[in-house]
C-alpha atoms as a PDB file:
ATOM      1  CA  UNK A   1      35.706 115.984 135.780  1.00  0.00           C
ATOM      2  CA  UNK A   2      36.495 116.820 131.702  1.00  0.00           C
ATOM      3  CA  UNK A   3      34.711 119.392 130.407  1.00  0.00           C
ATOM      4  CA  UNK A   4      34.809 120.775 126.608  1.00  0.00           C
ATOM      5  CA  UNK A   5      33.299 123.903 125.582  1.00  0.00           C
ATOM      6  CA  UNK A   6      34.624 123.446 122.167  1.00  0.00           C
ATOM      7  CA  UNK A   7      32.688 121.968 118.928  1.00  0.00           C
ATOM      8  CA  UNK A   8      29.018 123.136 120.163  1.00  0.00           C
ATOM      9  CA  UNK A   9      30.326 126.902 120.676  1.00  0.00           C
ATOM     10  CA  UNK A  10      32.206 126.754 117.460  1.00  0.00           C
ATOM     11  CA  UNK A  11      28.602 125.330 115.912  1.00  0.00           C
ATOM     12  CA  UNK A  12      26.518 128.065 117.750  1.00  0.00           C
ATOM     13  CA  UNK A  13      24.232 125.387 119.238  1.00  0.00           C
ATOM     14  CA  UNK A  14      24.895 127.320 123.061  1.00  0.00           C
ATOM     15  CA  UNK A  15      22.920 130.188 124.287  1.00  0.00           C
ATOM     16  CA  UNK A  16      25.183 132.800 126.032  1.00  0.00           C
ATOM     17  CA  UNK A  17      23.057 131.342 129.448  1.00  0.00           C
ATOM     18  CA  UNK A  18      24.400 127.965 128.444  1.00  0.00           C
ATOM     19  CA  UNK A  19      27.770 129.062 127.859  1.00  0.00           C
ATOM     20  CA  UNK A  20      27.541 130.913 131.481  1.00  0.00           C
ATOM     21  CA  UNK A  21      26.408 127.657 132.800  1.00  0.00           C
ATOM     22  CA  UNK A  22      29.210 125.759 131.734  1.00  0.00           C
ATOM     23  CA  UNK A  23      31.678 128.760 132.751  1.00  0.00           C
ATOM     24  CA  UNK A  24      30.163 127.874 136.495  1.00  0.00           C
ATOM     25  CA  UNK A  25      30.599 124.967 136.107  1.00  0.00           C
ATOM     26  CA  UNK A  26      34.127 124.808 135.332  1.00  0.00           C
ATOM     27  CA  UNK A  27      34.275 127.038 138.567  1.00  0.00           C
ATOM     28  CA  UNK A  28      32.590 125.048 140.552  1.00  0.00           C
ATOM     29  CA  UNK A  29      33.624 121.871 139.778  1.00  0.00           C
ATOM     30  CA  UNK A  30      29.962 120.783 140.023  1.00  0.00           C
ATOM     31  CA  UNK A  31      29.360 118.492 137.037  1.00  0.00           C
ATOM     32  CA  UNK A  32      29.326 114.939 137.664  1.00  0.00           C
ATOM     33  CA  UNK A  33      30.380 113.755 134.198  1.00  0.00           C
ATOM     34  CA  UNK A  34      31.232 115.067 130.314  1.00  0.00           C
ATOM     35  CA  UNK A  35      32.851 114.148 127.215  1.00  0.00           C
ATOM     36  CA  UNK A  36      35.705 116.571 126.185  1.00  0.00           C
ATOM     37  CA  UNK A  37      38.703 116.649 124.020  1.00  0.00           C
ATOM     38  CA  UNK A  38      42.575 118.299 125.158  1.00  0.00           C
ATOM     39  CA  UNK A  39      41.398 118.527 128.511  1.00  0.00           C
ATOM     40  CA  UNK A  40      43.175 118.267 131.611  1.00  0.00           C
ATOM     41  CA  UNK A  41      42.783 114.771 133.933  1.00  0.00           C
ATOM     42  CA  UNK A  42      41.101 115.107 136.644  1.00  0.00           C
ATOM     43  CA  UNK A  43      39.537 118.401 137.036  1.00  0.00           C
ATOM     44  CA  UNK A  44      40.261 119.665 133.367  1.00  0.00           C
ATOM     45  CA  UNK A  45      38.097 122.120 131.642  1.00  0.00           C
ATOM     46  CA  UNK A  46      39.568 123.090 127.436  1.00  0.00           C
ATOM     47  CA  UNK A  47      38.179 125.942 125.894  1.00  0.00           C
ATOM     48  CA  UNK A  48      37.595 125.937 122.073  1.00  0.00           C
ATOM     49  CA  UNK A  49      35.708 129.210 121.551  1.00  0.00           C
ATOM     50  CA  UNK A  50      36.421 129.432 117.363  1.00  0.00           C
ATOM     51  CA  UNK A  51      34.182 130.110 114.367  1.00  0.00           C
ATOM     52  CA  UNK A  52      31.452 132.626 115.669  1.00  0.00           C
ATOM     53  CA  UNK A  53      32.339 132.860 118.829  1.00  0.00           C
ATOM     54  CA  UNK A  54      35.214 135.545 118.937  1.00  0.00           C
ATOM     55  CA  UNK A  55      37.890 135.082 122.255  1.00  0.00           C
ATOM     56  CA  UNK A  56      36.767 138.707 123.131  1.00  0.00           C
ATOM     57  CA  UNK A  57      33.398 137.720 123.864  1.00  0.00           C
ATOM     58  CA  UNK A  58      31.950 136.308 127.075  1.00  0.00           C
ATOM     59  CA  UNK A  59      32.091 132.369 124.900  1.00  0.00           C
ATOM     60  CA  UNK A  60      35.923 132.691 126.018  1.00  0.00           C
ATOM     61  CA  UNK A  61      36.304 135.415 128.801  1.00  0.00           C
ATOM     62  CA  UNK A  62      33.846 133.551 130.921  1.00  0.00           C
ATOM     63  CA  UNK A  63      35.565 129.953 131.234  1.00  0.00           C
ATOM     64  CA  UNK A  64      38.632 131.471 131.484  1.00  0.00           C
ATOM     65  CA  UNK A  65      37.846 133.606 134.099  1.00  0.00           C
ATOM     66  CA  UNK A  66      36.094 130.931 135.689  1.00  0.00           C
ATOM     67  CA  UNK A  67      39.891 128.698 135.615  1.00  0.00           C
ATOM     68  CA  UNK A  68      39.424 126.666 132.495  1.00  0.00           C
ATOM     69  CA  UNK A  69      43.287 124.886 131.665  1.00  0.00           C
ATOM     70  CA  UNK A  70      43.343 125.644 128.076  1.00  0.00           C
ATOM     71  CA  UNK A  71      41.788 127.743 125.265  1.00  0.00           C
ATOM     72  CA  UNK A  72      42.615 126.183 122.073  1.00  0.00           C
ATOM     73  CA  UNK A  73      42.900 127.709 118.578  1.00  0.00           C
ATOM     74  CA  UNK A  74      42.980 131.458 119.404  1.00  0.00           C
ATOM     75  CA  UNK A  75      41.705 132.727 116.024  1.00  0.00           C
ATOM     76  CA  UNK A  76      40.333 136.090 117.055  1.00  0.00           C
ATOM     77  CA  UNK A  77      42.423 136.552 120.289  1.00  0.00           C
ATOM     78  CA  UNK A  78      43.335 140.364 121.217  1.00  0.00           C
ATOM     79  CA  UNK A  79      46.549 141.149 123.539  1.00  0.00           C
ATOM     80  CA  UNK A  80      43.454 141.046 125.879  1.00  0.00           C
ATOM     81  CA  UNK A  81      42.725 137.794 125.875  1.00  0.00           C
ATOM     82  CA  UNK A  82      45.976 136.752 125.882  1.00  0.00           C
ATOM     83  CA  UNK A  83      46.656 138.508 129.093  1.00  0.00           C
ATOM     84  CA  UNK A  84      43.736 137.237 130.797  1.00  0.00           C
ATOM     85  CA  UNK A  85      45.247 134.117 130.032  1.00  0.00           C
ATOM     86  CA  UNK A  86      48.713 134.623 131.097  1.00  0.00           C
ATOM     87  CA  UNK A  87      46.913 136.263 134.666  1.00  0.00           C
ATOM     88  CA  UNK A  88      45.417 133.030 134.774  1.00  0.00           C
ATOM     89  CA  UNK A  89      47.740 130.712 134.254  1.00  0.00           C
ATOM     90  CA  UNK A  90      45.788 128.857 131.217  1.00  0.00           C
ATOM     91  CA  UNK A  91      47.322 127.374 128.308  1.00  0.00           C
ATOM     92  CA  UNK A  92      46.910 127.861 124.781  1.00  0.00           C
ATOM     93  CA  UNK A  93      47.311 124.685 122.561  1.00  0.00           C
ATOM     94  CA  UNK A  94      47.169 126.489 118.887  1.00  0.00           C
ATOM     95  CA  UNK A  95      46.674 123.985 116.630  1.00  0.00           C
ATOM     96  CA  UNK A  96      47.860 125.684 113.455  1.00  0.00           C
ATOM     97  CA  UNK A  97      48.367 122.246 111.766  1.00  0.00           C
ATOM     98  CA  UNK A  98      44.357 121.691 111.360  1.00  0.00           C
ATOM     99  CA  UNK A  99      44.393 125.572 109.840  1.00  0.00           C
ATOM    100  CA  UNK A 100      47.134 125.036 108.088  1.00  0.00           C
ATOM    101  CA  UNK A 101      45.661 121.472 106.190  1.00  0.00           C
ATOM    102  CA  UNK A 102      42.412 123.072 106.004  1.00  0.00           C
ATOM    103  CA  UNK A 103      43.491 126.739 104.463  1.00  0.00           C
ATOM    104  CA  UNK A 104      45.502 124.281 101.895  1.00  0.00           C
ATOM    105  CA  UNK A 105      42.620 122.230 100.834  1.00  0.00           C
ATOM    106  CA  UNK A 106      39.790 125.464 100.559  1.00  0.00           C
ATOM    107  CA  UNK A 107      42.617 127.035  98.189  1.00  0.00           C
ATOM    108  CA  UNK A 108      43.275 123.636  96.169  1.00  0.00           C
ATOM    109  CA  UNK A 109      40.808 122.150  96.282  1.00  0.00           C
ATOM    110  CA  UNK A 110      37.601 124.077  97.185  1.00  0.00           C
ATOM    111  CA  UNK A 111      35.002 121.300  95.479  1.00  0.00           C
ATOM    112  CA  UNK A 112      36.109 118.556  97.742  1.00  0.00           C
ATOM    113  CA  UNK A 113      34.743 121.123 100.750  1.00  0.00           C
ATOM    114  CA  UNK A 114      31.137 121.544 101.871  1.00  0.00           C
ATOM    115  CA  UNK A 115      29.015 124.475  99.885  1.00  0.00           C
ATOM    116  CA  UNK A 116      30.355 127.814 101.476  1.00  0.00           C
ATOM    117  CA  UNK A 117      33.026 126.294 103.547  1.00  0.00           C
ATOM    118  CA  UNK A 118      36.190 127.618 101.324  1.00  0.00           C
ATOM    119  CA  UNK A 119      35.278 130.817 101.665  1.00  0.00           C
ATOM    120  CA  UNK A 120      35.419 130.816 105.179  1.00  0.00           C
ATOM    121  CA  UNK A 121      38.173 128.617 105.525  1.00  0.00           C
ATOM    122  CA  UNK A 122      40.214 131.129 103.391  1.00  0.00           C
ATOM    123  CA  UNK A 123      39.355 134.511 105.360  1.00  0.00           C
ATOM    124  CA  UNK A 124      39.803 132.754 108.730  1.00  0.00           C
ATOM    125  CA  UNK A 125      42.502 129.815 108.663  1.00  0.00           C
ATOM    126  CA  UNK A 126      45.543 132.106 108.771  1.00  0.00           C
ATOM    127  CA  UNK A 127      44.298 134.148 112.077  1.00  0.00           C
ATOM    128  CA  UNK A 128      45.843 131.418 114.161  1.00  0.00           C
ATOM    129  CA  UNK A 129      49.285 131.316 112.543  1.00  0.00           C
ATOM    130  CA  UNK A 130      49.111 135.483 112.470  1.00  0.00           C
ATOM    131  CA  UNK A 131      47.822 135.547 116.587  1.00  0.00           C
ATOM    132  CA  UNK A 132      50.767 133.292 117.421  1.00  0.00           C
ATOM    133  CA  UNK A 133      53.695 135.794 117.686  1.00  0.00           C
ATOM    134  CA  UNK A 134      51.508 138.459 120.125  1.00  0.00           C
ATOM    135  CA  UNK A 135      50.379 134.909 122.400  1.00  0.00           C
ATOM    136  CA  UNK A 136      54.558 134.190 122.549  1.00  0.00           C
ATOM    137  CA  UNK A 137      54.906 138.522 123.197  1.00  0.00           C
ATOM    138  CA  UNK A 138      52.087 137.995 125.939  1.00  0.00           C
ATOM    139  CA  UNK A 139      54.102 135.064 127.961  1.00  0.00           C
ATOM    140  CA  UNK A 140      51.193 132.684 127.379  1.00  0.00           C
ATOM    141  CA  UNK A 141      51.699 129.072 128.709  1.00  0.00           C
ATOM    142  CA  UNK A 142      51.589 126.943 125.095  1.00  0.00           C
ATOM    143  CA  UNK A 143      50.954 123.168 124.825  1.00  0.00           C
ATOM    144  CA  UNK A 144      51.538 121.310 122.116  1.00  0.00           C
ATOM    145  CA  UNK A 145      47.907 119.829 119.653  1.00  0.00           C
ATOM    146  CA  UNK A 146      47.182 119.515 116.490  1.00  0.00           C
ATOM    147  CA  UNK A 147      43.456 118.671 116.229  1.00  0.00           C
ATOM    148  CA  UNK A 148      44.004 116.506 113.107  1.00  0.00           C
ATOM    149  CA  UNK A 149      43.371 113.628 114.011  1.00  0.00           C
ATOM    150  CA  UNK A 150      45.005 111.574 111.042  1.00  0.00           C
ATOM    151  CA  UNK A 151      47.480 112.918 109.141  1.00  0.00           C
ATOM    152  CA  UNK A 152      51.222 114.403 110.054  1.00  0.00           C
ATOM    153  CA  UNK A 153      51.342 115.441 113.968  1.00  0.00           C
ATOM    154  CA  UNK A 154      54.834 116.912 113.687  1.00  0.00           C
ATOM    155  CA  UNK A 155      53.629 119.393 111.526  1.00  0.00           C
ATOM    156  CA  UNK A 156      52.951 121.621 114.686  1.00  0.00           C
ATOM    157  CA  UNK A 157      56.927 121.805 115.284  1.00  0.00           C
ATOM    158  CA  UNK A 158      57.637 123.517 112.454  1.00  0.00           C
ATOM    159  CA  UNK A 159      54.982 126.008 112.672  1.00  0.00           C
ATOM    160  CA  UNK A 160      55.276 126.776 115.856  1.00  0.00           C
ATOM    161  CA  UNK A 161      58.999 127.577 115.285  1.00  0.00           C
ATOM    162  CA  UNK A 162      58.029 129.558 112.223  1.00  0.00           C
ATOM    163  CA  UNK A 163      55.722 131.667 115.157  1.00  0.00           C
ATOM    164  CA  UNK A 164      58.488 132.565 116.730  1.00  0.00           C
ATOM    165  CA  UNK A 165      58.946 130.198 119.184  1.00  0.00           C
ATOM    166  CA  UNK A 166      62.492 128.341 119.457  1.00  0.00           C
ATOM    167  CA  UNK A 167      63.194 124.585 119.047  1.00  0.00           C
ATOM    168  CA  UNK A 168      63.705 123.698 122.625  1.00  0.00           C
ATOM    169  CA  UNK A 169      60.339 125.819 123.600  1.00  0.00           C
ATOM    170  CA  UNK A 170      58.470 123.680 120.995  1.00  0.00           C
ATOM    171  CA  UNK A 171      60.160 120.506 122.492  1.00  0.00           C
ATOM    172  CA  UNK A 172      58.772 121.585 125.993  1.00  0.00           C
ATOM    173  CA  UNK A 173      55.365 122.655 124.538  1.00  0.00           C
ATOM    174  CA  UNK A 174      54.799 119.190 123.600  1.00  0.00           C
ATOM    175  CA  UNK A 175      56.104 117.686 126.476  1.00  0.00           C
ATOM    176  CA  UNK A 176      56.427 119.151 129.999  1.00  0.00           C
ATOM    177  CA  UNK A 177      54.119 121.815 129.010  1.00  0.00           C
ATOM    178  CA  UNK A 178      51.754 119.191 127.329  1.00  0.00           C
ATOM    179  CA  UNK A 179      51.945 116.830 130.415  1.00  0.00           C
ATOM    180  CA  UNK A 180      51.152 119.372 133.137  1.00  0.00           C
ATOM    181  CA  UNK A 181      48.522 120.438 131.085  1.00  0.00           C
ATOM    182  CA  UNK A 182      46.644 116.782 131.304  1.00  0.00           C
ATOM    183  CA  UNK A 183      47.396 116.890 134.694  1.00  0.00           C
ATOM    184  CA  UNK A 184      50.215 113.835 134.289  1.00  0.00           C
ATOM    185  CA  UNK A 185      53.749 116.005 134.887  1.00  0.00           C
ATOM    186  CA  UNK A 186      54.177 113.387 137.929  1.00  0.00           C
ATOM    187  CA  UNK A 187      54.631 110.393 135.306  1.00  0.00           C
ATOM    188  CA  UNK A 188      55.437 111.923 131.596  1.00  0.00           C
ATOM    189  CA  UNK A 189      56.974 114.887 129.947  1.00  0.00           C
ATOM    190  CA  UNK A 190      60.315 114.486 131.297  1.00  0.00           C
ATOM    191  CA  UNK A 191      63.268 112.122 131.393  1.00  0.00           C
ATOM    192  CA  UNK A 192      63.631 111.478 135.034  1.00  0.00           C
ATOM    193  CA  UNK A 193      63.586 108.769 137.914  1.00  0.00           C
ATOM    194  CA  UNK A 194      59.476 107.550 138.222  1.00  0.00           C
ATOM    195  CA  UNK A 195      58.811 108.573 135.236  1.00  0.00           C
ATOM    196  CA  UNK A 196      57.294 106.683 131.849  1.00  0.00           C
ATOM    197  CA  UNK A 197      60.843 105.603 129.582  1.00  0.00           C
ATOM    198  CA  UNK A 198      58.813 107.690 126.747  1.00  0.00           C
ATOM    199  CA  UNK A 199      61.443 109.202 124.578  1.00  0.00           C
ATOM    200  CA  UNK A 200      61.394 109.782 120.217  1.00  0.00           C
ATOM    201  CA  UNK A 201      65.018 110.187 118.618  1.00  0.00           C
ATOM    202  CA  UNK A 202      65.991 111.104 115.471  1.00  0.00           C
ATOM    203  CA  UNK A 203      69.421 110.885 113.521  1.00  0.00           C
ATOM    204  CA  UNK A 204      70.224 114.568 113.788  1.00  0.00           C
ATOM    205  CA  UNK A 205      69.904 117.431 116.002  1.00  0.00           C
ATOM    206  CA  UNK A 206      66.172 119.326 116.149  1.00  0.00           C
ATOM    207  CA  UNK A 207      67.254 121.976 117.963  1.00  0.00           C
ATOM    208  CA  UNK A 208      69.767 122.807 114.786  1.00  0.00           C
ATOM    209  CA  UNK A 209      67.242 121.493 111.895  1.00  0.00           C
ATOM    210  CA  UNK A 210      63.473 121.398 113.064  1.00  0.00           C
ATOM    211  CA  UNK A 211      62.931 118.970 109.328  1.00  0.00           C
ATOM    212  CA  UNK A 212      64.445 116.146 112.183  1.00  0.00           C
ATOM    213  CA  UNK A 213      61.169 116.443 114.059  1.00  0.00           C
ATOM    214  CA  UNK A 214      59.572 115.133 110.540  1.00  0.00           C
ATOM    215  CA  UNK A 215      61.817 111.883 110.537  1.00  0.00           C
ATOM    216  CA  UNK A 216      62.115 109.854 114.043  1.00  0.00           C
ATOM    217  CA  UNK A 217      64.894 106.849 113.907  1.00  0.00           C
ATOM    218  CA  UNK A 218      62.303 105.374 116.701  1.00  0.00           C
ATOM    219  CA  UNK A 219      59.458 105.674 119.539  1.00  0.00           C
ATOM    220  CA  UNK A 220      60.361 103.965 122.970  1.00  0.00           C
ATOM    221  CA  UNK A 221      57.023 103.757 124.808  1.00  0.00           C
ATOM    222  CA  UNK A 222      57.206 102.383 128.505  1.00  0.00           C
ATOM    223  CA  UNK A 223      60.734 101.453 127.529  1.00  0.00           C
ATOM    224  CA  UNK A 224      59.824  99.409 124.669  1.00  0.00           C
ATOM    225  CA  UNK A 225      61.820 100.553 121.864  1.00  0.00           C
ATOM    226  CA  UNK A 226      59.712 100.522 118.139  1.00  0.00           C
ATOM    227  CA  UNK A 227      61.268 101.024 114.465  1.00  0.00           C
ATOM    228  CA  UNK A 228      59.349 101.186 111.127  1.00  0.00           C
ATOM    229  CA  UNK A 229      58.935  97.416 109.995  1.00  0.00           C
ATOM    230  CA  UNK A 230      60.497  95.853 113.184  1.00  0.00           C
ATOM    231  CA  UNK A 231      59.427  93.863 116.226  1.00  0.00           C
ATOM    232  CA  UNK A 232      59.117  96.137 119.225  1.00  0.00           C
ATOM    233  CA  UNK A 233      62.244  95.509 121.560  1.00  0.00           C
ATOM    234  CA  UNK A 234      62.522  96.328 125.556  1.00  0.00           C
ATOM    235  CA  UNK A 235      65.357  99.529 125.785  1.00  0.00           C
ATOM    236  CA  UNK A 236      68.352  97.738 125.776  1.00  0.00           C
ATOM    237  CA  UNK A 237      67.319  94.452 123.523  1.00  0.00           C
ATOM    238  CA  UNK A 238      68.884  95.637 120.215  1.00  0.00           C
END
């Protein structure tokens, strides 16, 4: 089952007896199929309760009461909320890439936005980045996501370690934390016997220089080994 309670909360198209709804069924496990984005596989339920939905209201308590995985964004999140979380074991996958982009554009360049959508952009986008520190003080699980979709992905290194959060932490976030999270810790997120030969290197050492995140030497997917302007290569083949 995948379950999002993301966009349409964020839009305000769910009543708060919808919203319940979905918070039973996340508890129940009782839906028989739903589209969903950062959601754990099989039985995953993501929580994306931004915009006018604040995380103190029932749009977030609820599902996370009810055992959602993950609660993305946390723009309005109180020490509260962020130790219901860590009771319950979900993650938070903050995203302050997609803020970060978007708070950069409304100040830049405001008439490339919708009518009314810099403003808001502006007096919200930073809540995110400023929440982060009290989730890391609260011992909440974090994953790694950007919600970008195109653009620069390893952005989210470098702000999470400006957060607070060290180097290694940000390599597990989007890793081990990231695969048990989807539900796939059994086959990815580590380097280990039975697992996926998925591994991204770099010339220098991240954990001393988070810019190395920025610049990977290569991506070896399923043990195939790919380089900018190159023929992938099985590990090993040169």
């Amino acid at each position: 089952m995948r379950i999002s309670l993301g966009g349409m909360i964020r839009r305000g198209f769910l009543s708060s007896e919808e919203r319940k709804e979905l918070a039973r069924v996340a508890r129940d496990g009782s839906a028989a199929s739903s589209t969903c984005s950062n959601s754990r596989v099989p039985d995953g339920v993501a929580s994306a309760p931004n915009g006018a939905e604040r995380l103190e209201s029932p749009g977030a308590v609820d599902p996370i009461q009810a055992g959602v995985d993950s609660v993305e964004h946390s723009s309005f999140a109180t020490a509260e909320t962020f130790a219901l979380m860590k009771a319950h074991g979900t993650y938070l996958v903050p995203t302050l890439t997609i803020y970060d982009v978007a708070y950069a554009a409304a100040r830049e360049h405001p008439e490339l936005l919708a009518p009314g959508t810099a403003a808001k952009e502006l007096a919200n986008d930073q809540l995110p980045k400023k929440n982060f520190p009290l989730a890391l003080k609260s011992g909440v699980k974090v994953a790694y996501g950007t919600d970008l979709g195109e653009g620069d992905h390893a952005m989210e290194f470098g702000l999470l370690i400006q957060g607070g959060m060290s180097p290694m932490d940000a390599i597990f976030a989007a890793t081990r934390n990231a695969a048990d999270l989807i539900g796939a810790s059994d086959r990815i997120g580590a380097v280990a016997p039975g697992h996926e030969a998925d591994i991204v290197a770099t010339d220098g050492n991240p954990l001393s220089d988070s810019a190395q995140f920025e610049h990977v030497t290569f991506v070896m997917k399923g043990g195939v080994v790919y380089r900018q302007g190159r023929q992938p290569t099985a590990a090993g083949g040169g």
